[in-house]
Protein backbone atom coordinates (compact mmCIF):
# COMPACT_ATOMS: atom_id res chain seq x y z
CA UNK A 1 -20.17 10.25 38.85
CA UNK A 2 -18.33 11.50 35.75
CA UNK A 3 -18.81 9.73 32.44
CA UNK A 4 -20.29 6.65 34.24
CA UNK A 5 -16.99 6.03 36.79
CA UNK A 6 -18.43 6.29 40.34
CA UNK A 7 -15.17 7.33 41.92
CA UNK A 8 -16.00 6.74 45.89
CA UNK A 9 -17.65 3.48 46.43
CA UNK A 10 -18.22 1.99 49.97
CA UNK A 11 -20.99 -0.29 50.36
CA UNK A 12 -19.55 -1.19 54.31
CA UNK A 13 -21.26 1.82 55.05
CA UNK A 14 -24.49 1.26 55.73
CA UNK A 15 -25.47 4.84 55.34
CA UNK A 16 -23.72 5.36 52.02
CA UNK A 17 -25.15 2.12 51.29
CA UNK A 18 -29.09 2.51 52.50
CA UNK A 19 -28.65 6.45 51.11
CA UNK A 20 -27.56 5.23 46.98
CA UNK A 21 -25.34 1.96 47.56
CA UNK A 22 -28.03 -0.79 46.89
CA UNK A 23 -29.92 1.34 44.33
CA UNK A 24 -27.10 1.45 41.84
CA UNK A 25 -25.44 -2.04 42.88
CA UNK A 26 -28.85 -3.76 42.70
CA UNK A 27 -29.37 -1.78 38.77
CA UNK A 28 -26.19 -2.67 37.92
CA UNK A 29 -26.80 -6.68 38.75
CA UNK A 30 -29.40 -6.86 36.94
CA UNK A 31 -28.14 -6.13 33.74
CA UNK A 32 -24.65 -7.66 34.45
CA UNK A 33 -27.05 -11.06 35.04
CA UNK A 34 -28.75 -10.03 31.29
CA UNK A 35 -25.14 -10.00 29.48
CA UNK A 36 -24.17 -13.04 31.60
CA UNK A 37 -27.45 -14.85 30.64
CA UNK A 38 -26.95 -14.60 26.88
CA UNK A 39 -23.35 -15.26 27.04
CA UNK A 40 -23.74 -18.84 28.66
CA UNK A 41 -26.75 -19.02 25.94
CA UNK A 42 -23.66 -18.32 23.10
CA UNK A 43 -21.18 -20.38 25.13
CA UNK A 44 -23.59 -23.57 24.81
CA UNK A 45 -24.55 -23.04 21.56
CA UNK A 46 -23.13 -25.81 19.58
CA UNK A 47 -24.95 -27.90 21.90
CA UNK A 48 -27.58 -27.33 20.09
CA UNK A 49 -26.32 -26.40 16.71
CA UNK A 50 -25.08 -30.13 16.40
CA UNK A 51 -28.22 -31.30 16.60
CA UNK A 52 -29.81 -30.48 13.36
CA UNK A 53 -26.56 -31.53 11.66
CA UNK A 54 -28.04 -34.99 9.92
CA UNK A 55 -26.14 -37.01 7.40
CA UNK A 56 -25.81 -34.29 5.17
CA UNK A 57 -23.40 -32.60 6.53
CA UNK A 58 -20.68 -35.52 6.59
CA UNK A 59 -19.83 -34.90 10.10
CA UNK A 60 -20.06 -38.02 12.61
CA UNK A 61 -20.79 -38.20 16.42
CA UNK A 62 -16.95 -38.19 17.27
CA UNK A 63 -16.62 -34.58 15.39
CA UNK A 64 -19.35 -33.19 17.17
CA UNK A 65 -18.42 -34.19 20.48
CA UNK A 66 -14.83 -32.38 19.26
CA UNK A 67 -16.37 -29.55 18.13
CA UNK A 68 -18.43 -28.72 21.58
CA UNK A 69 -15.31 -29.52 23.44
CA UNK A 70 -13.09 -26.29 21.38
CA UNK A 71 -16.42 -24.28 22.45
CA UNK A 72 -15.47 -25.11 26.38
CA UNK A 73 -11.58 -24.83 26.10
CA UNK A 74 -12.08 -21.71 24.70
CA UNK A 75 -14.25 -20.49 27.04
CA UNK A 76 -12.41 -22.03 30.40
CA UNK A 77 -8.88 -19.99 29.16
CA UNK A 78 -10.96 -16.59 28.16
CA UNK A 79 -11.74 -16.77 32.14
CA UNK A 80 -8.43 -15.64 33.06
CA UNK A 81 -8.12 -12.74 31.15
CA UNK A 82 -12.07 -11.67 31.87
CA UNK A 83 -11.61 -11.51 35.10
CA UNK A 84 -8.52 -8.99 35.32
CA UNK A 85 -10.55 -6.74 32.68
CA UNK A 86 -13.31 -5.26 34.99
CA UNK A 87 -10.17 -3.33 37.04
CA UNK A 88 -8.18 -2.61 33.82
CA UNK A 89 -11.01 -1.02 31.74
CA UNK A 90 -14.24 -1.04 33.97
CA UNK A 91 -17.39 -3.12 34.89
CA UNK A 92 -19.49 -0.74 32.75
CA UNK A 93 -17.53 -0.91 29.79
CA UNK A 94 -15.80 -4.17 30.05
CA UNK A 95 -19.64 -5.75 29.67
CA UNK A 96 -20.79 -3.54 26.53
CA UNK A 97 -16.98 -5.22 25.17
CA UNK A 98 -17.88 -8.50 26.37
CA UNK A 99 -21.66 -8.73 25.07
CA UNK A 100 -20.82 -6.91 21.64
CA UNK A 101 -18.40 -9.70 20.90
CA UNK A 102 -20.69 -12.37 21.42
CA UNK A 103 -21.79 -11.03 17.90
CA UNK A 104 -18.83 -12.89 16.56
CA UNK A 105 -19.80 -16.09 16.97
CA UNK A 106 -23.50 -15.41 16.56
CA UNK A 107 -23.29 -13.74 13.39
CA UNK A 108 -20.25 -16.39 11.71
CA UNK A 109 -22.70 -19.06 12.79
CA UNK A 110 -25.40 -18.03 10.99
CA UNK A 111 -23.59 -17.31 7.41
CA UNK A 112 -21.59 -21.00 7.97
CA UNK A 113 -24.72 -22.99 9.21
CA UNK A 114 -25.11 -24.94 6.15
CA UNK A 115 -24.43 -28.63 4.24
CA UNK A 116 -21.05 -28.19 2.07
CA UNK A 117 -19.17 -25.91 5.22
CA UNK A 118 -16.08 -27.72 6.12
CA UNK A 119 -15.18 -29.13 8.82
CA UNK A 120 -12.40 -26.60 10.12
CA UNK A 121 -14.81 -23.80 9.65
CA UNK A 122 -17.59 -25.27 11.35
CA UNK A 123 -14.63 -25.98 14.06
CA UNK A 124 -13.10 -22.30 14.01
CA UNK A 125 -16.95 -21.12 14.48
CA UNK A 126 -17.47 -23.09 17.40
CA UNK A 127 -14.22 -22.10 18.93
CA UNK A 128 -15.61 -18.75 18.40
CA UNK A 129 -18.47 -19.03 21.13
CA UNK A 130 -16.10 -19.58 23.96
CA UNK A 131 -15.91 -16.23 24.20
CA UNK A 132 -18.92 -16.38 26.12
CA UNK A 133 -17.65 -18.58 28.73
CA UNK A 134 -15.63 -15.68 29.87
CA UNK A 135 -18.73 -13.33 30.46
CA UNK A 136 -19.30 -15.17 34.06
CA UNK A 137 -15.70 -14.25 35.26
CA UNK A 138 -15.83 -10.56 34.46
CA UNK A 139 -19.42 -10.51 35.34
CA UNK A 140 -19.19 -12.24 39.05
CA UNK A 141 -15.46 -9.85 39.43
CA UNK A 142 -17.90 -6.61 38.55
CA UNK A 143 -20.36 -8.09 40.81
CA UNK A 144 -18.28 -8.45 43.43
CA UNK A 145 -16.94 -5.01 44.23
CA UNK A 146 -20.72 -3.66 44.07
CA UNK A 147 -22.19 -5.29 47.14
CA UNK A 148 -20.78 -5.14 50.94
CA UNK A 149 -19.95 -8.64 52.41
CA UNK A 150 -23.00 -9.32 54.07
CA UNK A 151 -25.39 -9.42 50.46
CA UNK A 152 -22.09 -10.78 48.63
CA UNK A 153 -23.43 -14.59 49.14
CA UNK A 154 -27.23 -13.72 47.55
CA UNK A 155 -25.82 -11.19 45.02
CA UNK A 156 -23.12 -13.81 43.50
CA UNK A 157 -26.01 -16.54 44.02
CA UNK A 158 -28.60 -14.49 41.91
CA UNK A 159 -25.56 -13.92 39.34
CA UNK A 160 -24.19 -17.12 38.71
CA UNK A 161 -27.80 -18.45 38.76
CA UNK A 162 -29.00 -16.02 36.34
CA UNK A 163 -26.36 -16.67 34.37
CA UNK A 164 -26.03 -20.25 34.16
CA UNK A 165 -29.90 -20.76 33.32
CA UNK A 166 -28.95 -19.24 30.21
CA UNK A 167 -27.80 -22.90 28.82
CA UNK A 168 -31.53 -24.47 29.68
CA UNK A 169 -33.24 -21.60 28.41
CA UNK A 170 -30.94 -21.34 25.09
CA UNK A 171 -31.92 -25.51 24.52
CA UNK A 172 -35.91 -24.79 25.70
CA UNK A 173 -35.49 -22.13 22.75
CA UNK A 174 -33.81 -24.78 20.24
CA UNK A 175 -36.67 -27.03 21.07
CA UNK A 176 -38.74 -24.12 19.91
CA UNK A 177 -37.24 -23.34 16.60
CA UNK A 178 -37.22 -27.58 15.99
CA UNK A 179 -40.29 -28.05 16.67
CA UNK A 180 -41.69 -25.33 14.53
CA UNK A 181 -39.49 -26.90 11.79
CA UNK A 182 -37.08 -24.08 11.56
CA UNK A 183 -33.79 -24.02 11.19
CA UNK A 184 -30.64 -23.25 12.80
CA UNK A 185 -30.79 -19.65 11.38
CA UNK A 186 -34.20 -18.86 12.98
CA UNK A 187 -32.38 -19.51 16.19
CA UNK A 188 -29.62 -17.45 15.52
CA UNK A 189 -32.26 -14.75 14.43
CA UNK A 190 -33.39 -14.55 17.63
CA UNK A 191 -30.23 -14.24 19.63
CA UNK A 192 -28.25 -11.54 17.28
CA UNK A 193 -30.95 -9.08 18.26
CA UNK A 194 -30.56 -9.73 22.10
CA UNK A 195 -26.82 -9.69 22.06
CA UNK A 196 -27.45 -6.01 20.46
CA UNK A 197 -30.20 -5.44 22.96
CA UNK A 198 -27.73 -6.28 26.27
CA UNK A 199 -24.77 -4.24 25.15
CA UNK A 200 -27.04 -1.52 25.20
CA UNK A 201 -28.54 -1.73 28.32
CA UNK A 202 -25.12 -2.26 29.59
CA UNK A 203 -24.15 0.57 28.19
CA UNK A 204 -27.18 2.98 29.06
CA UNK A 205 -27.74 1.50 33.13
CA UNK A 206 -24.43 0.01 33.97
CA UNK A 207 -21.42 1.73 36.15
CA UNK A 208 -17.44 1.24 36.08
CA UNK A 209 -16.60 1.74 39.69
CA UNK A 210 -13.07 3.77 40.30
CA UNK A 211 -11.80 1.49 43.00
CA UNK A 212 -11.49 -1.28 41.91
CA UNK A 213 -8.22 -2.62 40.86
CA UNK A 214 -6.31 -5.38 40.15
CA UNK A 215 -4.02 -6.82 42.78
CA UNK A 216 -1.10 -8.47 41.64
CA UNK A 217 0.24 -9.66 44.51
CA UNK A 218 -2.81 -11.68 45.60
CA UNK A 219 -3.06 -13.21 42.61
CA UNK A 220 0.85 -14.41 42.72
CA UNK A 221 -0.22 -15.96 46.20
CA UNK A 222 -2.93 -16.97 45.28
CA UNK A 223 -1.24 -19.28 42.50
CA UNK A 224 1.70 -20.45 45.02
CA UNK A 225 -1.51 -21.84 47.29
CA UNK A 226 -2.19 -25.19 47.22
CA UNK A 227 -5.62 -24.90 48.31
CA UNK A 228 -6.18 -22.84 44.79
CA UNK A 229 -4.99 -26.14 43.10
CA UNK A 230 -6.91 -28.21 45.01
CA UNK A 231 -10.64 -26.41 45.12
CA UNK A 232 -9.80 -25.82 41.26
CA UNK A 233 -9.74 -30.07 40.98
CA UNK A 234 -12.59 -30.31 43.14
CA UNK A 235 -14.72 -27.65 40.87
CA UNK A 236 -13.73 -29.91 37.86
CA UNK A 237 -15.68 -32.33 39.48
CA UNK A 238 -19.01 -30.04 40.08
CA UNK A 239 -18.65 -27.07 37.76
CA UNK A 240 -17.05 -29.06 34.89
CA UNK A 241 -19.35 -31.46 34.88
CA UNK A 242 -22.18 -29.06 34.70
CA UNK A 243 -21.11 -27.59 31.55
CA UNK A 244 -19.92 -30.81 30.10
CA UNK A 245 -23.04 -32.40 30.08
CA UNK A 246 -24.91 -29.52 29.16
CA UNK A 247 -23.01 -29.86 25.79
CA UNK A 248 -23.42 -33.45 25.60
CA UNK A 249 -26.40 -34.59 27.10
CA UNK A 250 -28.65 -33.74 24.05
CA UNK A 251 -26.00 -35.24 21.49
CA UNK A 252 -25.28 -38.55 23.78
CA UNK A 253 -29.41 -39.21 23.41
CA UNK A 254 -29.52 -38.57 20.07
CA UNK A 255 -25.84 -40.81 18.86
CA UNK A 256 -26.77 -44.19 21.70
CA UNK A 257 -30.12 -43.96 21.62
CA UNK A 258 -31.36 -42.93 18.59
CA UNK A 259 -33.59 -40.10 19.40
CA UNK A 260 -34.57 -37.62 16.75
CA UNK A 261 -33.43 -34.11 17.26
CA UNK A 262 -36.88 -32.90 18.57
CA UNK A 263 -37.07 -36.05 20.76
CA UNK A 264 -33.23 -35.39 22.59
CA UNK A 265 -34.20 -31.28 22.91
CA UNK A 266 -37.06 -31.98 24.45
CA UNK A 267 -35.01 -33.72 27.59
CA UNK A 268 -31.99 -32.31 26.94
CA UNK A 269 -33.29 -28.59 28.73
CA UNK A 270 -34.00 -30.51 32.03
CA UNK A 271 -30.81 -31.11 33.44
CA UNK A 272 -28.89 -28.00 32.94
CA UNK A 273 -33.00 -26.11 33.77
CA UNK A 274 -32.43 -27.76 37.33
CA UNK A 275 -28.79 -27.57 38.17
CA UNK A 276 -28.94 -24.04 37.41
CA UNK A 277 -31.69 -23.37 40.18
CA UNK A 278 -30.52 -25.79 42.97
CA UNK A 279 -27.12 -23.91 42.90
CA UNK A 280 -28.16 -21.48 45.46
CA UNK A 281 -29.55 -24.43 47.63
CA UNK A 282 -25.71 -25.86 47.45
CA UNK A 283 -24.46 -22.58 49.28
CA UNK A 284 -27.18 -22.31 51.48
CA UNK A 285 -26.68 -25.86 53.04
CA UNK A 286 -22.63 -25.13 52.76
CA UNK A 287 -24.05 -21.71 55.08
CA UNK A 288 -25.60 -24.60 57.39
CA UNK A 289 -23.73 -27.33 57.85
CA UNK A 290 -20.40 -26.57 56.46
CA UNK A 291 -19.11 -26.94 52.96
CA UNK A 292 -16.49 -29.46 53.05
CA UNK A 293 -19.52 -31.91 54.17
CA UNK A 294 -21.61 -30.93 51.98
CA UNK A 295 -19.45 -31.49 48.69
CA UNK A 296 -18.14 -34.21 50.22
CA UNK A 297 -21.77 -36.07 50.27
CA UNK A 298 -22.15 -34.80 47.13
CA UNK A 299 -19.20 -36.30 45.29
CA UNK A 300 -20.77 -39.52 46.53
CA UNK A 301 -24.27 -38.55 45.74
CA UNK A 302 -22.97 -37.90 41.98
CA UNK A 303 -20.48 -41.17 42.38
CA UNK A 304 -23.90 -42.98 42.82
CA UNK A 305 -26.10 -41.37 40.01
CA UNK A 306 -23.00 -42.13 37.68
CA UNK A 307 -23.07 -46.03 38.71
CA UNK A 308 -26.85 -46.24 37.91
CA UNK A 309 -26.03 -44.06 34.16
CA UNK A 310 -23.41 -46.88 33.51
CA UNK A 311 -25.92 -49.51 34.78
CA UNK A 312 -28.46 -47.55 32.26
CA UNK A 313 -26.56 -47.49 29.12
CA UNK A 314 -25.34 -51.18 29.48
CA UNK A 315 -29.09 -52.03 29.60
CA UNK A 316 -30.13 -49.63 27.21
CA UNK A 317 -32.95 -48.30 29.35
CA UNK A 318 -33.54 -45.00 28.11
CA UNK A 319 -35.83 -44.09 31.04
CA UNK A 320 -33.19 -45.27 33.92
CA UNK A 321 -30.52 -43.31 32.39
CA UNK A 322 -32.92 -40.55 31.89
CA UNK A 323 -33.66 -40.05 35.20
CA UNK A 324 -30.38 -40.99 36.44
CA UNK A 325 -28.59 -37.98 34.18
CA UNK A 326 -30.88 -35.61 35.34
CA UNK A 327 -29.94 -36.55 39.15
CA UNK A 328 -26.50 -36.22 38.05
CA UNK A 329 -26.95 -32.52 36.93
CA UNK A 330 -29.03 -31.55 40.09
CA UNK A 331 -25.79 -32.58 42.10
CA UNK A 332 -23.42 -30.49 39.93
CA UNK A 333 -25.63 -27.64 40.89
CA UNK A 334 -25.68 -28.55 44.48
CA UNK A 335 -22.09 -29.07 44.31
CA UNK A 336 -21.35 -25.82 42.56
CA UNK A 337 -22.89 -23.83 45.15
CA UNK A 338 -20.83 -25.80 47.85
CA UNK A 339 -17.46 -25.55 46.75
CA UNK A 340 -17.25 -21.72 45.40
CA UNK A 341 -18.85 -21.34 49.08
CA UNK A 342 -15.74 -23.30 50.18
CA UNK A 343 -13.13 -20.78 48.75
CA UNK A 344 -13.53 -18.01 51.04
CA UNK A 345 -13.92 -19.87 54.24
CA UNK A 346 -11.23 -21.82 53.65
CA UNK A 347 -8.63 -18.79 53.18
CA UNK A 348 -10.42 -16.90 56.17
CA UNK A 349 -9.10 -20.32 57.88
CA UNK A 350 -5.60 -19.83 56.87
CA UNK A 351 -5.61 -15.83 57.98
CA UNK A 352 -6.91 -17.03 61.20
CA UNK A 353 -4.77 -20.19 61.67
CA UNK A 354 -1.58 -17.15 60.52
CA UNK A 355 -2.55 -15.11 63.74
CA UNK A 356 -4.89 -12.93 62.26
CA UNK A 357 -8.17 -11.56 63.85
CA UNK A 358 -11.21 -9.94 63.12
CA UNK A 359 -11.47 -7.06 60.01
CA UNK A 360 -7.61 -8.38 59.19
CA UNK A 361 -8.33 -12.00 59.29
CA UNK A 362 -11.68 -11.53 57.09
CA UNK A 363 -9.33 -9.02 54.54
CA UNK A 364 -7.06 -11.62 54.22
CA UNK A 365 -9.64 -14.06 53.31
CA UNK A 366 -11.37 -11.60 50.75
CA UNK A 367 -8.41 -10.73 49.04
CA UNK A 368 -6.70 -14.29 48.05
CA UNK A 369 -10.56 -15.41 47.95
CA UNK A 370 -10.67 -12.97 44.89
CA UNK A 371 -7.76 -13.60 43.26
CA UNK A 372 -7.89 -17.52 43.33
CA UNK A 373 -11.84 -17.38 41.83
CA UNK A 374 -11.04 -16.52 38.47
CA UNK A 375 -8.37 -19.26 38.20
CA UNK A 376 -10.43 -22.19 39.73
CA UNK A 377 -13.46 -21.16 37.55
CA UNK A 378 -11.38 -21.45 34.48
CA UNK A 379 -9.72 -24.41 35.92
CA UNK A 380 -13.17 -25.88 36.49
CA UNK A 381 -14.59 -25.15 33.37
CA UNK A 382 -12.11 -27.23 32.03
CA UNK A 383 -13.62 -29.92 33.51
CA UNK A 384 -16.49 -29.97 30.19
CA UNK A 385 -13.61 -30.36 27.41
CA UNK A 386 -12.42 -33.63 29.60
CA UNK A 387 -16.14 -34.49 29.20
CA UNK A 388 -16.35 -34.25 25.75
CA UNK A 389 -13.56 -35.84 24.81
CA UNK A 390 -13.99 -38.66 27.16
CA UNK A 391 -17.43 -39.10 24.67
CA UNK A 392 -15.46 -38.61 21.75
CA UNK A 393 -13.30 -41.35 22.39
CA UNK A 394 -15.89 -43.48 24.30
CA UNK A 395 -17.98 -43.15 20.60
CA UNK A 396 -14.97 -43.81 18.66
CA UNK A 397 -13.46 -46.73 20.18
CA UNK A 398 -17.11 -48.61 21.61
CA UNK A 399 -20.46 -46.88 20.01
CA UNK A 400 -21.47 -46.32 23.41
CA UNK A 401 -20.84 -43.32 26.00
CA UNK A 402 -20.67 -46.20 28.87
CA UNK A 403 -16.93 -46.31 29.17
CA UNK A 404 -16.47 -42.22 29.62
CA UNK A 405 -18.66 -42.57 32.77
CA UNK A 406 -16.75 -45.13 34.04
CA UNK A 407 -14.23 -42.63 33.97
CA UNK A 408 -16.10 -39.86 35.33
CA UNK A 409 -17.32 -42.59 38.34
CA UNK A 410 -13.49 -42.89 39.02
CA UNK A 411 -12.84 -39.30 39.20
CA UNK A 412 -15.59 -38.19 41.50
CA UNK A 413 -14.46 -41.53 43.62
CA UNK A 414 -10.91 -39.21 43.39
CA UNK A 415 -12.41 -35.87 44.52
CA UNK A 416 -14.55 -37.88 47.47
CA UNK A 417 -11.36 -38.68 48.46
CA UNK A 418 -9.52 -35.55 48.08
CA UNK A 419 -12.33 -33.60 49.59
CA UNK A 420 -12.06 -35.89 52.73
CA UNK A 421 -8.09 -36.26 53.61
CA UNK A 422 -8.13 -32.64 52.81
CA UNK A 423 -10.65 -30.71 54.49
CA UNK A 424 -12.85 -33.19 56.28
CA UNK A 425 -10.49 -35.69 57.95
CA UNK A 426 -8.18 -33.10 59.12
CA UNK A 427 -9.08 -31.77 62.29
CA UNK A 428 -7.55 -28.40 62.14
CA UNK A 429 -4.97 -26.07 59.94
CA UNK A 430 -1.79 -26.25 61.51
CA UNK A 431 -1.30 -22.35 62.56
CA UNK A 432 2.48 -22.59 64.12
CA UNK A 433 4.92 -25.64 64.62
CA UNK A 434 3.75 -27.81 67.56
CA UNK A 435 5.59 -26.07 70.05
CA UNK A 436 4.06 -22.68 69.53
CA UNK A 437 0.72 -23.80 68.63
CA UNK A 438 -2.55 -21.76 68.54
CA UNK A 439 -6.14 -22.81 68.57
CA UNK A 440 -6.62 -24.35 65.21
CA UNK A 441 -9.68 -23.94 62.97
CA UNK A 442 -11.48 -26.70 61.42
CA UNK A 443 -11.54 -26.73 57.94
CA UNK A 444 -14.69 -28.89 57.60
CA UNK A 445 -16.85 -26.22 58.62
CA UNK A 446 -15.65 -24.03 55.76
């Protein structure tokens, strides 16, 4: 190791790997799962932010729901270019980059947090914080590359779990700071200091490993696949949905049913607290029982919470649509676990259905696996600006959010569908024309 590049890294062998492998891969997790937290924590920040924004600052429900959504566009398109940076400039120091800019939006927040801002600054701010949306591309890429394929599933797991709890945690925080009657700046107090703190570590127990590069070609097939278009609609669904009503959820109590800030923090945490756990319980029964079935059940299992969150906010029972919302986020988690589990077995599929075999056909599968993950998380992540404006014009055009879910029932009634004619109804992948066909692989045990 010379100036923290490890330039011979093979974590296939189990000797190298038993020897120093895990050591420095496990290390090097946990502190990519640190800058990951806090950068989800940034990401969903205006989710809080808008709630201590009363009637003196001019700004109504329609504006906020706009100004969450920039926060998620920003951070779905920063995906791309995250992801490509751990093989350009390193893991190591593509992280210190990654947390020290979260100081951007951290620091602009806190001088702007007041009555009097305008608009467009408060907007530009927000924007700001996506920047922290890309922190889980670059951080699952670096992640990646550390661990051999048999601890990939439970490294990536622990990752994108760690990460993503950093949106409950950041709200359980905000409920902290309101109910102590401080303001947004004693939030942002806290945070600036733990940004600092994670670039640190980064820098001080984190590794850039040699090896790793980018591969252009994969990523050029991996755009020409369909299946990259059509797992990145399905994790719209799951993933976008997630982050969408982890930005809205505490903003939709507080606009159509009147709760007071304190009152919609103290629910909004729940949600987001329990999708982020029950992802890993998503790949695990995707491990089981295959995870076209899985997300397939789950699209309807989320179709079905969504009905009874319409049925809730037509009757304007707060405790129905309560508990209803809260299903709906445990199934996003389930069904984020399930489709990313999806991606790989689905392109081993196509290696296999292609002639391939064995170390080849898994290769195959690992290489446009990787390259078509950082496009269907940005893809999906997209899924939360829909979200938000959906509100946004729901709140504009009715006072209530009951017409947006009728649009989100139709589209998971759309990826139910999808899911099914695509990789559950079809019995196989077609490996050759019919006259020189092979065994074919079913795709609904991917």
């Amino acid at each position: 190791m010379a100036g923290r590049w490890i330039e011979q890294w093979d974590p296939e062998d189990e000797s190298f790997w038993e020897a120093k492998g895990e050591r420095i891969a496990r290390r090097n997790l946990v502190f990519s799962i640190l800058s990951e937290h806090i950068g989800f924590s940034i990401w969903t920040l205006w989710s809080v932010m808008v709630l201590f924004m009363g009637p003196e600052y001019g700004i109504d429900p329609a504006g906020k729901f706009f100004l969450v959504a920039m926060a998620t566009l920003v951070g779905a398109f920063v995906r791309i270019p995250y992801t490509f940076a751990v093989a350009r400039f390193g893991g190591r120091n593509w992280t210190i980059v990654a947390a020290t800019m979260l100081l951007l939006p951290a620091v602009a927040a806190f001088v702007v947090m007041k009555p009097g801002t305008s608009y467009t600054t408060f907007l530009l701010v927000a924007m700001l914080t996506g920047v922290g949306g890309g922190n889980f591309a670059s951080s699952m890429t670096n992640i990646n590359a550390f661990f051999p394929l048999r601890k990939k599933g439970w490294a990536l797991g622990l990752n994108a779990g760690g990460g993503n709890i950093g949106v409950p945690v950041l709200q359980l925080v905000g409920l902290a700071v309101i109910g102590a009657s401080g303001g947004p700046r004693m939030l942002l107090g806290i945070y600036i200091p733990l940004i600092a703190v994670s670039a640190i570590c980064a820098a001080v127990f984190m590794d850039n490993l040699a090896p790793v590069k980018n591969d252009t070609g994969a990523s050029k097939e991996a755009v020409k696949d369909p299946h990259t278009w059509i797992m990145s609609f399905l994790y719209i669904g799951t993933f976008g949905s997630f982050i969408g009503y982890s930005f809205a959820f505490g903003l939709v109590l507080q606009t159509q049913f009147g709760r007071t800030p304190l009152q919609a923090a103290s629910i909004t945490f729940i949600g987001p607290l329990l999708g982020s756990l029950i992802r890993p319980v998503g790949g695990w029964l995707a491990d089981r029982y295959g995870g076209a079935r899985i997300t397939l059940w789950n699209f309807l299992g989320m179709g079905l919470a969504t009905a009874a969150v319409v049925a809730a906010s037509v009757e304007k029972s707060l405790p129905l649509f309560t508990t209803a919302f809260i299903a709906l986020f445990v199934l996003t988690g389930v069904g984020n676990g399930s489709t990313y589990k999806m991606i790989p077995g689905i392109f081993h599929a196509k290696a296999v259905a292609k002639g391939m075999s064995g170390e080849a056909a898994a290769a195959y599968g690992r290489r446009l696996s990787g390259a078509s993950m950082g496009l269907i998380g940005a893809v999906g992540a997209l899924g939360g600006l829909g979200i938000n404006l959906a509100f946004r014009q729901s709140f504009l055009t009715a006072g209530t959010g009951t017409s947006a879910f009728v649009a989100f029932l139709v589209f998971y009634a759309a990826c139910f569908t999808v899911t099914w004619a695509v990789y559950v109804r079809r019995p196989a992948v077609a490996a050759q024309p019919v006259a020189e066909a092979k065994p074919q692989l079913s795709y609904a045990e991917v």
